[in-house]
C-alpha atoms as a PDB file:
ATOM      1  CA  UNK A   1     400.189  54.016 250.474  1.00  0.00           C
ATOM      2  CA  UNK A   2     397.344  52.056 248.873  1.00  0.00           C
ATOM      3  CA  UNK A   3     397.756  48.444 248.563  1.00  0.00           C
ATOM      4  CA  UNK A   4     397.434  47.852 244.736  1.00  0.00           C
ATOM      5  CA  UNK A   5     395.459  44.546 244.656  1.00  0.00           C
ATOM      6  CA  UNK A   6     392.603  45.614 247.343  1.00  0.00           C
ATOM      7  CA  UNK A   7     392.921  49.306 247.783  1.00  0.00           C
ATOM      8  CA  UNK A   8     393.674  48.944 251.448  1.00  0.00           C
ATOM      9  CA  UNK A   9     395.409  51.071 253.428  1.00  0.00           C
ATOM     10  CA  UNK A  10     396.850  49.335 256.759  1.00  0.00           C
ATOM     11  CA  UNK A  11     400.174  47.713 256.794  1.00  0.00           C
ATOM     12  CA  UNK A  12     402.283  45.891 258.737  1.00  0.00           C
ATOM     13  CA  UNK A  13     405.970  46.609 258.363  1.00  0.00           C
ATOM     14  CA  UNK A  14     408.398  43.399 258.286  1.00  0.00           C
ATOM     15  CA  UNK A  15     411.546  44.270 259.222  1.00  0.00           C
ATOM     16  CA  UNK A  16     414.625  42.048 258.079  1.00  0.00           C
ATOM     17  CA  UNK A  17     418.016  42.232 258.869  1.00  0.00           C
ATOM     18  CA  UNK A  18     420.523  39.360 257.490  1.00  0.00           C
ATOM     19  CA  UNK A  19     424.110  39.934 257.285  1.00  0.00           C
ATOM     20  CA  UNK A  20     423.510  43.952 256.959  1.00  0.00           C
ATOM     21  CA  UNK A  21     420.491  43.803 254.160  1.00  0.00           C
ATOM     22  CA  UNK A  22     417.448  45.221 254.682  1.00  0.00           C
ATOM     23  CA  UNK A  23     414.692  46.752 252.791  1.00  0.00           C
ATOM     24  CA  UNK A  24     411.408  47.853 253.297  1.00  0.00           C
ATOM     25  CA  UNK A  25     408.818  45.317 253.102  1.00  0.00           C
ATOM     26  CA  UNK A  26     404.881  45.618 254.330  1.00  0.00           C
ATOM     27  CA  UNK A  27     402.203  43.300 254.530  1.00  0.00           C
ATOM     28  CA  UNK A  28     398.955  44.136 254.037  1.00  0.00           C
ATOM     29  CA  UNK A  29     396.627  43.563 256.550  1.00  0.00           C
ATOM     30  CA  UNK A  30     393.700  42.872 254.551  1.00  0.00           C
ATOM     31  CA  UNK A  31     394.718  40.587 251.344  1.00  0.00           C
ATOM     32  CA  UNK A  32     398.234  39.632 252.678  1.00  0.00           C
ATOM     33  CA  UNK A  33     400.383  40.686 250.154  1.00  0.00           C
ATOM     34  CA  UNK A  34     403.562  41.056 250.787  1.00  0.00           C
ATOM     35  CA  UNK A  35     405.200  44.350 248.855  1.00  0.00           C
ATOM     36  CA  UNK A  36     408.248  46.059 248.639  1.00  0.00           C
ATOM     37  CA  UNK A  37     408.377  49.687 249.070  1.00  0.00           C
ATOM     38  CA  UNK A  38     411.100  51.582 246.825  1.00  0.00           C
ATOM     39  CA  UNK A  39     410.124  55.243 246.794  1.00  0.00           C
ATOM     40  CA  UNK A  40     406.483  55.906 246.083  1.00  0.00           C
ATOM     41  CA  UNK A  41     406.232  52.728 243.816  1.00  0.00           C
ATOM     42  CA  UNK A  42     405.382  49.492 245.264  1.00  0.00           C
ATOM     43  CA  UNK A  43     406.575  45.958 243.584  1.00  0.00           C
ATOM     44  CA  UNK A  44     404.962  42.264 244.654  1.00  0.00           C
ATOM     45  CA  UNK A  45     406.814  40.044 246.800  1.00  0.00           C
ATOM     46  CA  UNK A  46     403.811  37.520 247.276  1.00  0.00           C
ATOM     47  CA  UNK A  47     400.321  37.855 245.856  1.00  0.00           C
ATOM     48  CA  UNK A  48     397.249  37.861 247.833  1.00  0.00           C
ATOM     49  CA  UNK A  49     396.744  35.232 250.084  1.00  0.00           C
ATOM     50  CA  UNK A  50     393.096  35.631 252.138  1.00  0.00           C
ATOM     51  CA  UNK A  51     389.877  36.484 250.024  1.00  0.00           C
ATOM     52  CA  UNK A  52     388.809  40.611 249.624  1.00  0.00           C
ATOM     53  CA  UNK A  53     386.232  42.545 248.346  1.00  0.00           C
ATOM     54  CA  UNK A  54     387.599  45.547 246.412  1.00  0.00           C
ATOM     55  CA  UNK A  55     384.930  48.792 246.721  1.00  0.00           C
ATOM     56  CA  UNK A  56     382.710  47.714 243.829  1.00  0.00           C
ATOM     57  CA  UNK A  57     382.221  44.245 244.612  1.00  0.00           C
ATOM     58  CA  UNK A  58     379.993  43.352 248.017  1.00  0.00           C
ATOM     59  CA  UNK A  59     380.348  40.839 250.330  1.00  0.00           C
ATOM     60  CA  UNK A  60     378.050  37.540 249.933  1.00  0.00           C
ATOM     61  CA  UNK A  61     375.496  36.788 251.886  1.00  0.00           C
ATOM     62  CA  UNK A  62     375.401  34.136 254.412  1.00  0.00           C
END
């Protein structure tokens, strides 16, 4: 799966376990959103949190 907010596709899985819950959460490796995977569909823990460049935009120059 595609993260929705940068079009990435590595992710780390999180993996919690409290009092028998547990659900399955990845964090994307390249924005650091945290989302919830239920099915094919995935819903926002935590927004973004380091700057991207989606596939139209370009990097600046430095």
């Amino acid at each position: 799966m595609n993260c929705p907010y940068c079009n990435h596709q590595n992710h780390l899985e999180i993996d919690l376990h409290a009092d028998g819950f547990s659900t399955d959460l990845l964090e994307c490796t390249e924005c650091g959103a945290i989302l919830e995977a239920n099915g094919q569909m995935l819903g926002t823990i935590r927004k973004p949190t380091k700057p991207f460049f989606s596939a139209s935009e370009t990097a600046p120059q430095l």
